[in-house]
Structures are given as C-alpha cells and as structure tokens.
Protein backbone atom coordinates (compact mmCIF):
# COMPACT_ATOMS: atom_id res chain seq x y z
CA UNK A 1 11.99 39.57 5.05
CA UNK A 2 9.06 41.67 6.52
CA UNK A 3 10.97 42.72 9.61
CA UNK A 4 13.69 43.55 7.72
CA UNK A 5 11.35 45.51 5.27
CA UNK A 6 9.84 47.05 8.37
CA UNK A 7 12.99 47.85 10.01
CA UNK A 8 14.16 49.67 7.10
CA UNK A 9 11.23 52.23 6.47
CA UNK A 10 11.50 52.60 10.23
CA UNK A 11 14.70 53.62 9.72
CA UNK A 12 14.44 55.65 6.62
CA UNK A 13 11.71 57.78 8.43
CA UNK A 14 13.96 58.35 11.39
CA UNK A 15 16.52 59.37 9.03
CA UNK A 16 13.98 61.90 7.02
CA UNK A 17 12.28 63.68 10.00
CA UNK A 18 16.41 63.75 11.34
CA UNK A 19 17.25 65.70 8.67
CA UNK A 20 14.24 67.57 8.49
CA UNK A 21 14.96 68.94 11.79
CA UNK A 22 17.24 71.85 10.44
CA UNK A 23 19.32 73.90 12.79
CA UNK A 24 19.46 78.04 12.25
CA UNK A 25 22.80 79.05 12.53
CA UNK A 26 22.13 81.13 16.00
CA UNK A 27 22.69 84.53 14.53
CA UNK A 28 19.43 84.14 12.57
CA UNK A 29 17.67 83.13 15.77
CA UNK A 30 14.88 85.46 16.52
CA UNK A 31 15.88 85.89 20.17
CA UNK A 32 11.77 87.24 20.97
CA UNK A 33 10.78 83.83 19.82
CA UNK A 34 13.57 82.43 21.47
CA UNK A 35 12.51 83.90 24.89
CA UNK A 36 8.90 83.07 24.32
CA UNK A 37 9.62 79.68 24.29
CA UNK A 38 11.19 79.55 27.47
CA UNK A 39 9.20 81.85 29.21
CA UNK A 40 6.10 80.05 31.61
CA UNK A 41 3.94 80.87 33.99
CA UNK A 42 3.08 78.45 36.50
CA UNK A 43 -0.38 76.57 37.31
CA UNK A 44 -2.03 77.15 40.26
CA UNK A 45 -1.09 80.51 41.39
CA UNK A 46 -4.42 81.94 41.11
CA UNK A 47 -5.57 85.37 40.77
CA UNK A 48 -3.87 86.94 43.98
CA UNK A 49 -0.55 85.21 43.35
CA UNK A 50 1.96 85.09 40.39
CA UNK A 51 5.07 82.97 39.36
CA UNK A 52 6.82 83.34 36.22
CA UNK A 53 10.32 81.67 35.30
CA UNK A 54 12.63 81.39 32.34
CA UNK A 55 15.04 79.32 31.50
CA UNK A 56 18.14 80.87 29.26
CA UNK A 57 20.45 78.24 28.24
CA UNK A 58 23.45 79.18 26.86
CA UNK A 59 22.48 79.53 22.82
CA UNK A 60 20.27 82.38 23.82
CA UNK A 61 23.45 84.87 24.97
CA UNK A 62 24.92 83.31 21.49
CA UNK A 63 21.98 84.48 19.26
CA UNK A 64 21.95 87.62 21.52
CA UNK A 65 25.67 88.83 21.04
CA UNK A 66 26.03 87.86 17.44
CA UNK A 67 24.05 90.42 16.53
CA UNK A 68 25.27 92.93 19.22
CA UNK A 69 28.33 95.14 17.65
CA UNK A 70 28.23 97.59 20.49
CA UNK A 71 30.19 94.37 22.64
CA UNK A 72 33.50 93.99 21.98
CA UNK A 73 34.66 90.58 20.55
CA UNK A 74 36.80 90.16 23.65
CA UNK A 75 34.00 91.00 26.33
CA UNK A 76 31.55 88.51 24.15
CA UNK A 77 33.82 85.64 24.79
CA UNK A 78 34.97 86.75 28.40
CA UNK A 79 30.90 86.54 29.04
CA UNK A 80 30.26 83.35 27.06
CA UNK A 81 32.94 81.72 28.62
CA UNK A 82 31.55 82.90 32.42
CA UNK A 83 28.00 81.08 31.21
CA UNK A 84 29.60 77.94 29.43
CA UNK A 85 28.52 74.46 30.86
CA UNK A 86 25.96 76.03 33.06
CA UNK A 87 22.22 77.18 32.39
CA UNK A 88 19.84 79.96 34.51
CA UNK A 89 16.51 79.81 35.49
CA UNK A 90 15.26 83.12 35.84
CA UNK A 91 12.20 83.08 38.61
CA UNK A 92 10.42 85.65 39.91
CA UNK A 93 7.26 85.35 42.53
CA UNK A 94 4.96 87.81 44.54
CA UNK A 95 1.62 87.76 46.37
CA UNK A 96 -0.87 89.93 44.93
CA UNK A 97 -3.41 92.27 47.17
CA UNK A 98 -6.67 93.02 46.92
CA UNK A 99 -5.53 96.73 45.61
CA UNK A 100 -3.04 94.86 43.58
CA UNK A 101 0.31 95.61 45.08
CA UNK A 102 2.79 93.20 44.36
CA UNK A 103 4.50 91.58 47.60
CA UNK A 104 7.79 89.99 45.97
CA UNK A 105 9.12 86.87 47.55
CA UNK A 106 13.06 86.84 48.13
CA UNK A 107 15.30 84.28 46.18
CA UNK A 108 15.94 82.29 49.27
CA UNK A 109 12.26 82.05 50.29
CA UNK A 110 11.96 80.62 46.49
CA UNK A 111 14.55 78.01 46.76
CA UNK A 112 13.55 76.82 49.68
CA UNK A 113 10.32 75.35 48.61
CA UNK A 114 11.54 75.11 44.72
CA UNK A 115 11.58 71.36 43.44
CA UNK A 116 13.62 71.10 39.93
CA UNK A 117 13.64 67.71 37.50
CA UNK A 118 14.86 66.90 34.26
CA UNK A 119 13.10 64.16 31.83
CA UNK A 120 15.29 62.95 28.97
CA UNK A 121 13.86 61.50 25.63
CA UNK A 122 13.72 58.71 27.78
CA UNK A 123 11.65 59.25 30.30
CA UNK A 124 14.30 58.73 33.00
CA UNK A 125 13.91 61.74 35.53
CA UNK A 126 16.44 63.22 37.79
CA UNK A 127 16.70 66.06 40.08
CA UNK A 128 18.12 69.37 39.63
CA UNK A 129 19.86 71.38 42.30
CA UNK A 130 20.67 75.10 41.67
CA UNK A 131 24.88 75.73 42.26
CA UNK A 132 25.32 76.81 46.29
CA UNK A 133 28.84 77.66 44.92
CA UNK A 134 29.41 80.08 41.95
CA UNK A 135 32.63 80.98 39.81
CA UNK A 136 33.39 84.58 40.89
CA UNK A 137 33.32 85.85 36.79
CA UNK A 138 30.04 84.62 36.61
CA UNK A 139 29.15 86.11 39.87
CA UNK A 140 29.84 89.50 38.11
CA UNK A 141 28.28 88.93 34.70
CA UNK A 142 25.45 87.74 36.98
CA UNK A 143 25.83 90.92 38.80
CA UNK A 144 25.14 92.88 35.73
CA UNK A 145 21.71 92.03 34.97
CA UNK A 146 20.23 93.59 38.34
CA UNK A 147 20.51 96.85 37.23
CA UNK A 148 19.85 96.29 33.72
CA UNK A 149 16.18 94.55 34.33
CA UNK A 150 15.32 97.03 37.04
CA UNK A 151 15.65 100.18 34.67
CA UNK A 152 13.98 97.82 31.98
CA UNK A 153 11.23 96.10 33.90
CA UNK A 154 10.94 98.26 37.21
CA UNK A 155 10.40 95.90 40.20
CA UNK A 156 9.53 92.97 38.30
CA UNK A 157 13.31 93.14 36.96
CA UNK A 158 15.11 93.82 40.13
CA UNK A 159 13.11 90.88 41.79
CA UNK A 160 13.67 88.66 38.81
CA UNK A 161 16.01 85.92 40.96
CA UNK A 162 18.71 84.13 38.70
CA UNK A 163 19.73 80.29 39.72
CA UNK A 164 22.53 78.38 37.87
CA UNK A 165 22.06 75.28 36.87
CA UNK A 166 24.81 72.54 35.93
CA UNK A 167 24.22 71.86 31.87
CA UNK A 168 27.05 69.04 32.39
CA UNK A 169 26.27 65.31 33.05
CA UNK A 170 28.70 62.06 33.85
CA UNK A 171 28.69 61.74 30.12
CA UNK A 172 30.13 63.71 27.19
CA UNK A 173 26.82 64.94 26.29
CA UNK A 174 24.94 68.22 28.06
CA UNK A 175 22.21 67.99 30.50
CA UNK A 176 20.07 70.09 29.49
CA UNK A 177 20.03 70.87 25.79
CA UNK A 178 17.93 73.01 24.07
CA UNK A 179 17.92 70.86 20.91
CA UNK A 180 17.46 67.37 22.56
CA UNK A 181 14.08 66.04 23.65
CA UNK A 182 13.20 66.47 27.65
CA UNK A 183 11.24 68.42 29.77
CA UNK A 184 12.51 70.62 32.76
CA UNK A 185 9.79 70.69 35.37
CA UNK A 186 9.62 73.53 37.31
CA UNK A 187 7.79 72.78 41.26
CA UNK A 188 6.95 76.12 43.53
CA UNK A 189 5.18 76.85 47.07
CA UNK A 190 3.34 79.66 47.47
CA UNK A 191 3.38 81.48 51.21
CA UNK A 192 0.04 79.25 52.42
CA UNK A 193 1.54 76.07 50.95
CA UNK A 194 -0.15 75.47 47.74
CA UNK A 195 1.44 74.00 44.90
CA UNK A 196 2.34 75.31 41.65
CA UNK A 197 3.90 73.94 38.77
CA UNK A 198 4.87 74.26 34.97
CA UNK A 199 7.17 72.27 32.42
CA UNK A 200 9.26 73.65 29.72
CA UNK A 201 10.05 71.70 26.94
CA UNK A 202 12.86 71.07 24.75
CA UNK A 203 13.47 71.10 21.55
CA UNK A 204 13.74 74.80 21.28
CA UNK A 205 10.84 75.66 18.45
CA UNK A 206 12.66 78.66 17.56
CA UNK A 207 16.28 77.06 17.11
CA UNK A 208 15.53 75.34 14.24
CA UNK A 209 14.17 76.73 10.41
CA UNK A 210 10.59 76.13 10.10
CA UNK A 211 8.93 73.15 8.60
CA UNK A 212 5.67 73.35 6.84
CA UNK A 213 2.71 71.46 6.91
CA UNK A 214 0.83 70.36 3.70
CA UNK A 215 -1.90 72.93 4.52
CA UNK A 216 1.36 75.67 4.69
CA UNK A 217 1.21 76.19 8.38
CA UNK A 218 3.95 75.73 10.10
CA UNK A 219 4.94 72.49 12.59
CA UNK A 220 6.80 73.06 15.88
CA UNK A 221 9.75 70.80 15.70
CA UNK A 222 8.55 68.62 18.10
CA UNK A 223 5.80 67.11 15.57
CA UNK A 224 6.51 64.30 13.43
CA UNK A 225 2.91 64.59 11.98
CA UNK A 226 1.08 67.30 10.54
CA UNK A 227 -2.11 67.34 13.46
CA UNK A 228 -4.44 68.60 10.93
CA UNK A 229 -4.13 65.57 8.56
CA UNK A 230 -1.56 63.09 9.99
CA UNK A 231 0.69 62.86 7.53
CA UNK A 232 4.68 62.40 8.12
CA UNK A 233 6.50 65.71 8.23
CA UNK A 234 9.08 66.36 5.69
C-alpha cells in the first residue's frame, strides 16, 4: 500500500509541476529575452580572445514575424518553411590585440576545430554535425542576414558565421527542442590550441509564462523548487 501511496504523490507532483510549466503562445514571447537566453559566451577565451554563439531555433523567427506586419503573410511562411526541421548556431570568433583590434576568424577556420553535442533529459549524448549540404531557399534566406547584421552590428555582424543544424531525429520527436530538457554543448579552439567551451540549456526560460516563488520572485522553468526555501513549485 505504501508504494502505491508513494507512487501516486510521485505522480501527482509530476502531473502539477507538468502543468505548471505553461507555454506563451509565441506572439507574446519577448524575443530580447528570448535571445538572451540563447546567447553565450564561451569559457576560456581570455582577455585577448573572444567567442560568442547563439543558437536560434525555429520558435524564435515565429515570435519574431508574428509581430512583424511589414512581412507579408506569404514571405513569412516562404521563410518559415526555408528554416523548418533545421536549427542555426550563430558563432562568431576573433583574436584580440594589445591595441584592441579585432582579428576575426573565418567560418571554416571555426568548424574545423568546432566540437558540437546534444544531452537529452536523459543524459544520453550524441554528436552534432553542422549540414555540408544546404537547401538552396534557405541558402538565400541565409543570404539575407549578412547584410542586415553588418549595417546593424558593423564587423561583428558581417563576421557573425551561421551553421545549420538538423532539429530532426530517427524518431517522430525533434532533436533539439527548445521546450524539452537537454543541453547543447558548444566545444571551440582558439588559434594557439586552447580550449573553450560553453553549454546552452533547454527549456527556453522565456517560452513559457512565469511562475512565482512564495517570496514573489520569479522561478526559471527549469526549477521544480523554490531555491530560497525548497518548497515544490506550483
């Protein structure tokens, strides 16, 4: 009777903190909080190097349009469905000199020393390969971002490198999704061969509405606990 007592509040709180976890419908996404919670900068690049990457899964160009009526309805879904069942990763990486000039690395050198993984809810880990081969639409929605970064972010934006990633696995269910739990690790080399490396990881904070602590602050949807008093999350 105990482990069936057991095995049903176990349940029941799986079931709570389930539907706690409350999905925004994507046009009330706030698409800086969004960004900020896919946005890292990577350990161990010290203060003459840097290495920042992104990852924009596909939700993000969702939020984004819904709220764009300058877009057509027919170019929104023409884009969307270029990006469907794929993912970027956004990387850009430069040595820094002692008068601070920024000496960008190329998107080859990057990928060539770049080592990508995925860890499910799981913990089972697998590699990730960027696409060698890319669907000539996306090519051109990919196409329009150069220029748009570089008048927006100067030379940070035009050396911003873009690398798709396959968001489909061997089953029915994504790779890499933004409301699942996992953690994409990214691995990069700088020029004299030292290591850096950062994770993202999913659930997307800013995908789903905001649960409060007792105190009032708000929990990341990750927690199943309040950290400042332990108590179950409603």
């Amino acid at each position: 009777m105990n482990k069936i007592l057991i095995a049903a509040v176990m349940a029941l709180t799986i079931a709570t903190y389930t539907m706690a976890a409350e999905r925004k419908p994507l046009k009330d996404v706030d698409t800086d909080a969004f960004t900020n919670d896919t946005q890292i900068t990577l350990r161990g690049a010290g203060d003459n190097h840097m290495a920042f990457a992104w990852w924009i899964p596909n939700e993000f160009w969702q939020t984004l349009f819904s709220r764009d009526a300058s877009i057509s309805e027919a170019d929104k879904k023409a884009v969307l469905q270029a990006l469907s069942g794929i993912s970027l990763l956004a990387i850009v990486q430069a040595d820094i000199t002692e008068l601070g000039a920024f000496k960008f690395y190329s998107k080859e050198a990057i990928e060539k020393n770049m080592v990508l993984s995925f860890s499910n809810a799981d913990g089972k880990k697998q590699r990730l390969s960027p696409a060698q081969k890319i669907d000539p639409n996306l090519e051109v929605v990919l196409g329009t971002f150069k220029p748009i970064l570089g008048a927006a972010m100067g030379n940070f934006g035009n050396n911003l490198h873009f690398y798709v990633l396959n968001d489909t696995s061997q089953s029915s269910h994504r790779l890499l999704d933004p409301y699942q739990d996992g953690v994409i690790n990214i691995q990069l080399e700088r020029g004299d061969g030292v290591l850096m490396d950062a994770s993202i990881e999913t659930p997307i904070n800013a995908l789903f509405v905001p649960r409060k602590c007792p105190n009032g602050k708000e929990a990341h949807i990750s927690w199943k606990f309040c950290p400042w008093n332990g108590e179950p999350l409603q």
